[in-house]
N, C-alpha and C. Protein backbone atom coordinates (compact mmCIF):
# COMPACT_ATOMS: atom_id res chain seq x y z
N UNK A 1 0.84 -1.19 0.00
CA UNK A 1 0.00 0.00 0.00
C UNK A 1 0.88 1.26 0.00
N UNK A 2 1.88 1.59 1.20
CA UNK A 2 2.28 2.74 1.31
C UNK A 2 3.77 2.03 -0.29
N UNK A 3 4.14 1.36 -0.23
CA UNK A 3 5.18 1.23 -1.46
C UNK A 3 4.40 1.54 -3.03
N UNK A 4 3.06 1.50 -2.64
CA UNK A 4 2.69 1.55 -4.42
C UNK A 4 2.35 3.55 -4.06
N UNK A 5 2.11 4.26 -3.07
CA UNK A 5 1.75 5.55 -2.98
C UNK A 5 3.22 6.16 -3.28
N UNK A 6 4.19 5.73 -2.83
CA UNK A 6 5.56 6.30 -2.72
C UNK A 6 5.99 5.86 -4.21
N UNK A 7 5.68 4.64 -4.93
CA UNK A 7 6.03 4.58 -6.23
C UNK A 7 5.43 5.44 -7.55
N UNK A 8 3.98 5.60 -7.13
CA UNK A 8 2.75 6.75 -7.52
C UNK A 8 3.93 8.27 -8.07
N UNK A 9 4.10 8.34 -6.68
CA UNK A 9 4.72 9.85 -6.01
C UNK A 9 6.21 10.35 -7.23
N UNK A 10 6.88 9.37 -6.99
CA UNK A 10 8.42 9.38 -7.79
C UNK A 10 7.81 9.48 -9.31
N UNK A 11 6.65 8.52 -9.30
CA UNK A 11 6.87 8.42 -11.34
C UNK A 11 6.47 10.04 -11.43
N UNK A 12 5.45 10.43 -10.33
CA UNK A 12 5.12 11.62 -10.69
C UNK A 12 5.94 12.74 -10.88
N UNK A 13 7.26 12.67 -10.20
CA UNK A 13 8.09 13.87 -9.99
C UNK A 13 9.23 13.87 -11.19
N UNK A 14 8.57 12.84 -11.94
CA UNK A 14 9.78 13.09 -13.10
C UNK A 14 9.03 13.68 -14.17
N UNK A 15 7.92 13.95 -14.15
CA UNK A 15 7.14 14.42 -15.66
C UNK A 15 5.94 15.58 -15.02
N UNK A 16 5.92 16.62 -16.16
CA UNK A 16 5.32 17.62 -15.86
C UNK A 16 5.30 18.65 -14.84
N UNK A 17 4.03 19.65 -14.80
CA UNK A 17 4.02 20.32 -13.80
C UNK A 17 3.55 19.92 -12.31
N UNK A 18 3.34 18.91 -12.34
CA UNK A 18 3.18 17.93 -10.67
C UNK A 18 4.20 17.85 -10.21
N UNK A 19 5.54 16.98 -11.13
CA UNK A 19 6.52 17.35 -10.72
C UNK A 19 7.20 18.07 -10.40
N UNK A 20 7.41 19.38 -10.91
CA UNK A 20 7.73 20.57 -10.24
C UNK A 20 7.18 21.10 -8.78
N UNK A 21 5.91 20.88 -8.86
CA UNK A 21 5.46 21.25 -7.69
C UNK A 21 5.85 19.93 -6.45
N UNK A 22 6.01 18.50 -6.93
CA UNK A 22 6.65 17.88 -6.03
C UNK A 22 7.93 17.87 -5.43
N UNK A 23 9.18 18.27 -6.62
CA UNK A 23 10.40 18.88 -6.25
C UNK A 23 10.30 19.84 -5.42
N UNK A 24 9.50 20.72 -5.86
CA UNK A 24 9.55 22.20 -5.04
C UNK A 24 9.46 21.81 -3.41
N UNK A 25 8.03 20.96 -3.00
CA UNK A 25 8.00 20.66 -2.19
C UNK A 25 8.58 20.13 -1.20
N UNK A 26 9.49 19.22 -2.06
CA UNK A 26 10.39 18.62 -1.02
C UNK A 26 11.72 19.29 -0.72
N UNK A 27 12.28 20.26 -1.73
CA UNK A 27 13.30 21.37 -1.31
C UNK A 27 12.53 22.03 0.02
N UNK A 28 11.37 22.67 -0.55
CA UNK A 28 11.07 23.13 0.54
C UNK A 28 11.03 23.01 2.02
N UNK A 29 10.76 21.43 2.16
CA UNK A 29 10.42 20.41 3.18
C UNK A 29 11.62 20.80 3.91
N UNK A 30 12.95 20.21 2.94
CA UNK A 30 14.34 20.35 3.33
C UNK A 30 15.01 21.31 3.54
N UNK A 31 14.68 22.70 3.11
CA UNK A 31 14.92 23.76 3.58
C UNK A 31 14.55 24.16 4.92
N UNK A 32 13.39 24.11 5.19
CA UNK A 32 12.61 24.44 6.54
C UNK A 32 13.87 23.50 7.57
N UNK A 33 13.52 22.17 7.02
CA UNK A 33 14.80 21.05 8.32
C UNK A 33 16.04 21.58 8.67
N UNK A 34 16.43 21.83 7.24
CA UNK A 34 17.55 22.48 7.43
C UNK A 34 17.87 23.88 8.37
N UNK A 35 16.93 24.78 8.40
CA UNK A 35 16.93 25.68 8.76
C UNK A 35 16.36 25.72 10.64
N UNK A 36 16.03 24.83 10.54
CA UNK A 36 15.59 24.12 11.74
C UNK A 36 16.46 23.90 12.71
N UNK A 37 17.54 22.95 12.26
CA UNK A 37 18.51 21.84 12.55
C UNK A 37 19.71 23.00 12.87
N UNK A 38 19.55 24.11 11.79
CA UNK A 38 21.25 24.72 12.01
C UNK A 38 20.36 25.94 13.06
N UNK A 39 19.49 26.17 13.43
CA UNK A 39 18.97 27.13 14.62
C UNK A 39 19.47 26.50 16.33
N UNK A 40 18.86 25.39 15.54
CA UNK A 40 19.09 24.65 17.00
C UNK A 40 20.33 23.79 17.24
N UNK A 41 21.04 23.51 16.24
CA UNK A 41 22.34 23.15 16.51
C UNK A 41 23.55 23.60 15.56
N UNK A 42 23.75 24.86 15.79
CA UNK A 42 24.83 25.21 14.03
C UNK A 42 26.24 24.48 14.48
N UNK A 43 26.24 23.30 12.93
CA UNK A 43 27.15 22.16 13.30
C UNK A 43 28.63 23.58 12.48
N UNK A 44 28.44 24.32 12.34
CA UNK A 44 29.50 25.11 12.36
C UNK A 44 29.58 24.97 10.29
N UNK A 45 31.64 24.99 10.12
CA UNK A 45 31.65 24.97 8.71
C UNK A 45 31.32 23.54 8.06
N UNK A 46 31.04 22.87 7.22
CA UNK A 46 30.17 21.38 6.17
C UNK A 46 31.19 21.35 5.34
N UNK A 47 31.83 22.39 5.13
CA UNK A 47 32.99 22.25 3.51
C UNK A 47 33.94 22.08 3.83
N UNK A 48 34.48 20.43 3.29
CA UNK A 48 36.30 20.18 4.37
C UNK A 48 37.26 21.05 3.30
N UNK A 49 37.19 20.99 1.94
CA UNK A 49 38.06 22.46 2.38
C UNK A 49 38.23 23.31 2.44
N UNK A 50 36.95 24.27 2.69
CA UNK A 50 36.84 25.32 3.83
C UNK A 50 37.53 25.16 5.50
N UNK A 51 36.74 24.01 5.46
CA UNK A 51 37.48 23.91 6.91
C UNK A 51 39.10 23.34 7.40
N UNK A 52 39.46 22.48 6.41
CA UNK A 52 41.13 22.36 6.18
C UNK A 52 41.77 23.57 5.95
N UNK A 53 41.25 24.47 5.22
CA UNK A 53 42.49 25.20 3.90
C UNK A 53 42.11 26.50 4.17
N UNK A 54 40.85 26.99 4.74
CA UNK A 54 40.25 28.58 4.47
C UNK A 54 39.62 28.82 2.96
N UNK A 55 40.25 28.17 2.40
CA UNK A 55 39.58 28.20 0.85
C UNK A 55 38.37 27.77 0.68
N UNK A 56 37.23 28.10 0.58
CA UNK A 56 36.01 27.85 -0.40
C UNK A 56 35.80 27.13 -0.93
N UNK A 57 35.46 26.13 -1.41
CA UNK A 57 34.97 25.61 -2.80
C UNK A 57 34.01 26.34 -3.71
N UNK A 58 33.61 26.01 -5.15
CA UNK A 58 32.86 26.88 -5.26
C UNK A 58 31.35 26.36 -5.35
N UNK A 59 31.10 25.39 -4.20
CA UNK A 59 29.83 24.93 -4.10
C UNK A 59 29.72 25.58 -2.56
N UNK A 60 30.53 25.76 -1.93
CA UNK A 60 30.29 26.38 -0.49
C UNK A 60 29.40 27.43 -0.67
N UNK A 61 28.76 27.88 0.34
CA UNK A 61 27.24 28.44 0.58
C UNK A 61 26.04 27.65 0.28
N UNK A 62 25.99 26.21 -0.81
CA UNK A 62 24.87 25.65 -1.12
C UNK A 62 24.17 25.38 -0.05
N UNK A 63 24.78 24.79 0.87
CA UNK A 63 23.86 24.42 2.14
C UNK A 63 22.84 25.62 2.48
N UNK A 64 23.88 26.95 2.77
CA UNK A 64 23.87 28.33 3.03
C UNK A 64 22.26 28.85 2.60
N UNK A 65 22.13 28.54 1.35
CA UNK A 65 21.42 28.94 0.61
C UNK A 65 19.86 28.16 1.04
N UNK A 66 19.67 26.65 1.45
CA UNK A 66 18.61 26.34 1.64
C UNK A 66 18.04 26.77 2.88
N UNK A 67 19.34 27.00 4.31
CA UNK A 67 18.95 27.59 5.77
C UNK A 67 18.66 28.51 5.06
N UNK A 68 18.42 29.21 4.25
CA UNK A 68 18.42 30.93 4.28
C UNK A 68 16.70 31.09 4.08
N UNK A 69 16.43 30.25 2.88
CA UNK A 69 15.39 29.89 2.57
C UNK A 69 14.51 29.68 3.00
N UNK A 70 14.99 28.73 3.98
CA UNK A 70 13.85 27.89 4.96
C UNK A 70 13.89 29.26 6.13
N UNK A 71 14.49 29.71 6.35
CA UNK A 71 14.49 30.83 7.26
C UNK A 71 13.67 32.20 7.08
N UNK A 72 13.20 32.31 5.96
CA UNK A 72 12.69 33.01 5.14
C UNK A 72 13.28 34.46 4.73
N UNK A 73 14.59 34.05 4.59
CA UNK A 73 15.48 35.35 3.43
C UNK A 73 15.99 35.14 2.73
N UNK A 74 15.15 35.11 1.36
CA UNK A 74 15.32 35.07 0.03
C UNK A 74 16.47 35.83 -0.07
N UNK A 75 16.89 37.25 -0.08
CA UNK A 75 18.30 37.76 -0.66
C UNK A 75 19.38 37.50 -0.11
N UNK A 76 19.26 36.77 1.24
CA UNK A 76 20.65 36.26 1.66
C UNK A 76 20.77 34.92 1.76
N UNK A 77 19.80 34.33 0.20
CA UNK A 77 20.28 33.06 0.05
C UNK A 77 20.56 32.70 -1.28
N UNK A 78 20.21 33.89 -2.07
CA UNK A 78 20.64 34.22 -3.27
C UNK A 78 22.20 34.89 -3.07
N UNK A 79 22.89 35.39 -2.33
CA UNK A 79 23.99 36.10 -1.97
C UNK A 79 24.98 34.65 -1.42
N UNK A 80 24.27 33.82 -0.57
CA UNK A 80 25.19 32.64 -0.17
C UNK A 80 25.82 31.92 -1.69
N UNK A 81 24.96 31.69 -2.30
CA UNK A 81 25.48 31.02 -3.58
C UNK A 81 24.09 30.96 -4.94
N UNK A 82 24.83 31.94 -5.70
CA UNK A 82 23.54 32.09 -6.55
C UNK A 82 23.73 31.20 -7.88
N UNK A 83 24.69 30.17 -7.68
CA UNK A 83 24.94 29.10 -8.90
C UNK A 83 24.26 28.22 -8.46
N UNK A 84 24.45 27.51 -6.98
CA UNK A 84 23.80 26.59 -5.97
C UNK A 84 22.17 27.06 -6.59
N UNK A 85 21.59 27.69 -6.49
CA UNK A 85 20.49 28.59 -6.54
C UNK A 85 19.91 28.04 -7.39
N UNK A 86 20.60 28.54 -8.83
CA UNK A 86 20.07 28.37 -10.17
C UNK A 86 20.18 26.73 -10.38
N UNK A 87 21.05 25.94 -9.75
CA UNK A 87 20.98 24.62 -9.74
C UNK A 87 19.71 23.92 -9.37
N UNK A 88 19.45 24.02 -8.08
CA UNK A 88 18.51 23.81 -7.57
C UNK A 88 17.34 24.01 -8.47
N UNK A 89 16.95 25.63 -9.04
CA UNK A 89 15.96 25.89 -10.02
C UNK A 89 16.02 24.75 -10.93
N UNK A 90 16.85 24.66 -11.80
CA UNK A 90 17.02 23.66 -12.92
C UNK A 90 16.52 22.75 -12.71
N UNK A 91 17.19 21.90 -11.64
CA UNK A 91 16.34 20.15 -11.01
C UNK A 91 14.76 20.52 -10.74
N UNK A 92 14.52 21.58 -10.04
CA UNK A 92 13.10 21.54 -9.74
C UNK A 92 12.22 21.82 -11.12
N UNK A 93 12.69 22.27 -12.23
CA UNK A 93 12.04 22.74 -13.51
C UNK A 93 12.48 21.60 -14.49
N UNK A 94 13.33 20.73 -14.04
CA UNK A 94 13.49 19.73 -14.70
C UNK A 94 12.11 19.03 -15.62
N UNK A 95 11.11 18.31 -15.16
CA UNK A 95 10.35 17.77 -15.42
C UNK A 95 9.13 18.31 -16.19
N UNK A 96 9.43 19.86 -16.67
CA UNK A 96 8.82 20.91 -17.55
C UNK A 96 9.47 20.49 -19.43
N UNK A 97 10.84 19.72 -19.16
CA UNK A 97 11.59 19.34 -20.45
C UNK A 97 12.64 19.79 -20.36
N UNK A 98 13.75 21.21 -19.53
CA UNK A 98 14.17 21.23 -19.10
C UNK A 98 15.97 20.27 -19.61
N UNK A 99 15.30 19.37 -18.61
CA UNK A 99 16.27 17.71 -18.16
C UNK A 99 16.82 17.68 -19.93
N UNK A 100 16.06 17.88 -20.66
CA UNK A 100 16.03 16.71 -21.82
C UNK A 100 17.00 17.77 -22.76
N UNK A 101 16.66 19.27 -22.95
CA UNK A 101 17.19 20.11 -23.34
C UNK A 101 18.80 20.07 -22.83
N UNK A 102 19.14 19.92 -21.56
CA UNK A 102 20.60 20.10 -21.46
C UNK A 102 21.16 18.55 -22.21
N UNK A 103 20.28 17.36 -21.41
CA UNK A 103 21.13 16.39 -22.11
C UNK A 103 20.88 16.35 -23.98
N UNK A 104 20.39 17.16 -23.93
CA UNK A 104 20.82 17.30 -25.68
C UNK A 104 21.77 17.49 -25.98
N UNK A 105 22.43 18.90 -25.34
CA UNK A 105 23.75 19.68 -25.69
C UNK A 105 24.64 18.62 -25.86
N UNK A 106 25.78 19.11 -26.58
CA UNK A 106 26.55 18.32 -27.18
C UNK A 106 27.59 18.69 -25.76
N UNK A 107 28.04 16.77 -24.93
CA UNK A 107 29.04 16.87 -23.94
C UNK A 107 30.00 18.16 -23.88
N UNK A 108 30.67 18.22 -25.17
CA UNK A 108 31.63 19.75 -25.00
C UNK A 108 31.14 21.08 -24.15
N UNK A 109 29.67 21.50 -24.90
CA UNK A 109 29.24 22.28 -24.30
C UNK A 109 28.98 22.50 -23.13
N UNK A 110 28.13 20.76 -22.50
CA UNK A 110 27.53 20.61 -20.79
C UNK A 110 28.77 21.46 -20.16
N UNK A 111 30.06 20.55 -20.34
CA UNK A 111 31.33 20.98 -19.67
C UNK A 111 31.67 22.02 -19.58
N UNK A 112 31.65 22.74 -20.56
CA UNK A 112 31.70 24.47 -21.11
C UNK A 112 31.16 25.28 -20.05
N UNK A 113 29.91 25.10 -20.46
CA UNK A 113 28.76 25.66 -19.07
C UNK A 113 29.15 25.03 -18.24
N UNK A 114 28.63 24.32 -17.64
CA UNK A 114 29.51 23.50 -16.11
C UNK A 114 30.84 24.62 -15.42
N UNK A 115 32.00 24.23 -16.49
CA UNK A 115 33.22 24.74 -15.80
C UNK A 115 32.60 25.92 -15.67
N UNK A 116 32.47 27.06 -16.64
CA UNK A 116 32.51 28.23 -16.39
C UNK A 116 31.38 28.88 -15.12
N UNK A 117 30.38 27.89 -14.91
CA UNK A 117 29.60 28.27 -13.69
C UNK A 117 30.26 28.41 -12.30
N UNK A 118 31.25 26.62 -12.43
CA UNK A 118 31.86 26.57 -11.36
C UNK A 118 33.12 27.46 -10.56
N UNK A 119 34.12 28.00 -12.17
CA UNK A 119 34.40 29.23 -11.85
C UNK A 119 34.07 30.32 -11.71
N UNK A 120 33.19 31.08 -12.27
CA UNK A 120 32.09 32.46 -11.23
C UNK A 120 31.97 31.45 -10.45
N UNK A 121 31.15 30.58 -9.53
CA UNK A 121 31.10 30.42 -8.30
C UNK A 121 32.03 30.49 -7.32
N UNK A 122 33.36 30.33 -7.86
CA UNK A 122 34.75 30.31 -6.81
C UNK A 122 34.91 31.63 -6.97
N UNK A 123 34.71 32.36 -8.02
CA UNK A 123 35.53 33.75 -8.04
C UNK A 123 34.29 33.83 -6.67
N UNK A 124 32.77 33.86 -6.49
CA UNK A 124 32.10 34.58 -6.33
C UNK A 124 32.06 34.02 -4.57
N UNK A 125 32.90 32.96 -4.10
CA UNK A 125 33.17 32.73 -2.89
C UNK A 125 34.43 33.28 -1.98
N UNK A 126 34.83 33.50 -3.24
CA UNK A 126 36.25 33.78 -2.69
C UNK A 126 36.26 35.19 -2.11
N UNK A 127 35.67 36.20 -3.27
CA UNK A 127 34.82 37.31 -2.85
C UNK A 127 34.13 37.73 -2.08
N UNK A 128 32.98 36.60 -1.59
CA UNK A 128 32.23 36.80 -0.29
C UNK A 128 33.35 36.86 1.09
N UNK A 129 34.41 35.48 1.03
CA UNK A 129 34.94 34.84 1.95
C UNK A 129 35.90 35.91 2.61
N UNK A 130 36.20 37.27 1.49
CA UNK A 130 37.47 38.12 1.66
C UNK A 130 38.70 37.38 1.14
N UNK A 131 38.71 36.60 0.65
CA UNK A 131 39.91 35.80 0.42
C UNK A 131 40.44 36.44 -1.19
N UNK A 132 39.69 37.04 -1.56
CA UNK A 132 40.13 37.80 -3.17
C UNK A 132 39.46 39.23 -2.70
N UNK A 133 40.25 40.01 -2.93
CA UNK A 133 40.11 41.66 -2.68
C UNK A 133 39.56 42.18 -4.14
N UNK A 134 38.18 42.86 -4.14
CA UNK A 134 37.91 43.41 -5.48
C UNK A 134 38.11 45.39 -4.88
């Protein structure tokens, strides 16, 4: 019973606008926890090497970005990491067609885009972190 509702649920979140609204939901879900969890216990820095090196990665703030959310401040969770951000968007808009459009692109390109996101994201941590002086 509950395995055929939970199987229901998944086929649903891969196609259409149900799916979106089921992704959404469950970011959401996970945002709120998240935002929950680091109120009542902030396990401090998540990024080992942030926390080895001082350096950033340039996925650091993603976490950042869902407490912010779930906390309810939208511009300082767009400011934690606004690649993280647009990621997130993507997966949740996935199931609009989305999904099917990137895996079209020809591999060269994915990578193309890819790298160059991932670098603005480091320039754009490093920046937050003070660790690059503009």
């Amino acid at each position: 019973m509950l395995g055929g509702i939970v199987s229901r649920t998944l086929t649903a979140a891969r196609h259409g606008p149900l799916g979106v609204v089921l992704r959404v939901a469950a970011m959401a879900t996970a945002a709120i926890g998240a935002a929950w969890i680091h109120r009542v216990n902030d396990p401090g820095v998540l990024c080992p090497l942030r926390a080895f090196t001082g350096i950033p990665c340039p996925m650091c703030g993603g976490t950042t970005v869902f407490i912010e959310f779930g906390s309810g401040r939208p511009a300082q969770a767009v400011l934690a990491n606004p690649v993280a951000l647009v990621g997130a968007a993507a997966v949740a808009a996935a199931p609009l067609g989305l999904g099917g459009r990137w895996w079209a692109l020809q591999p060269k390109t994915r990578a193309w885009m890819l790298g160059t996101a991932l670098a603005g994201a480091e320039l754009w941590q490093l920046v937050r972190f003070g660790v690059l002086r503009v």
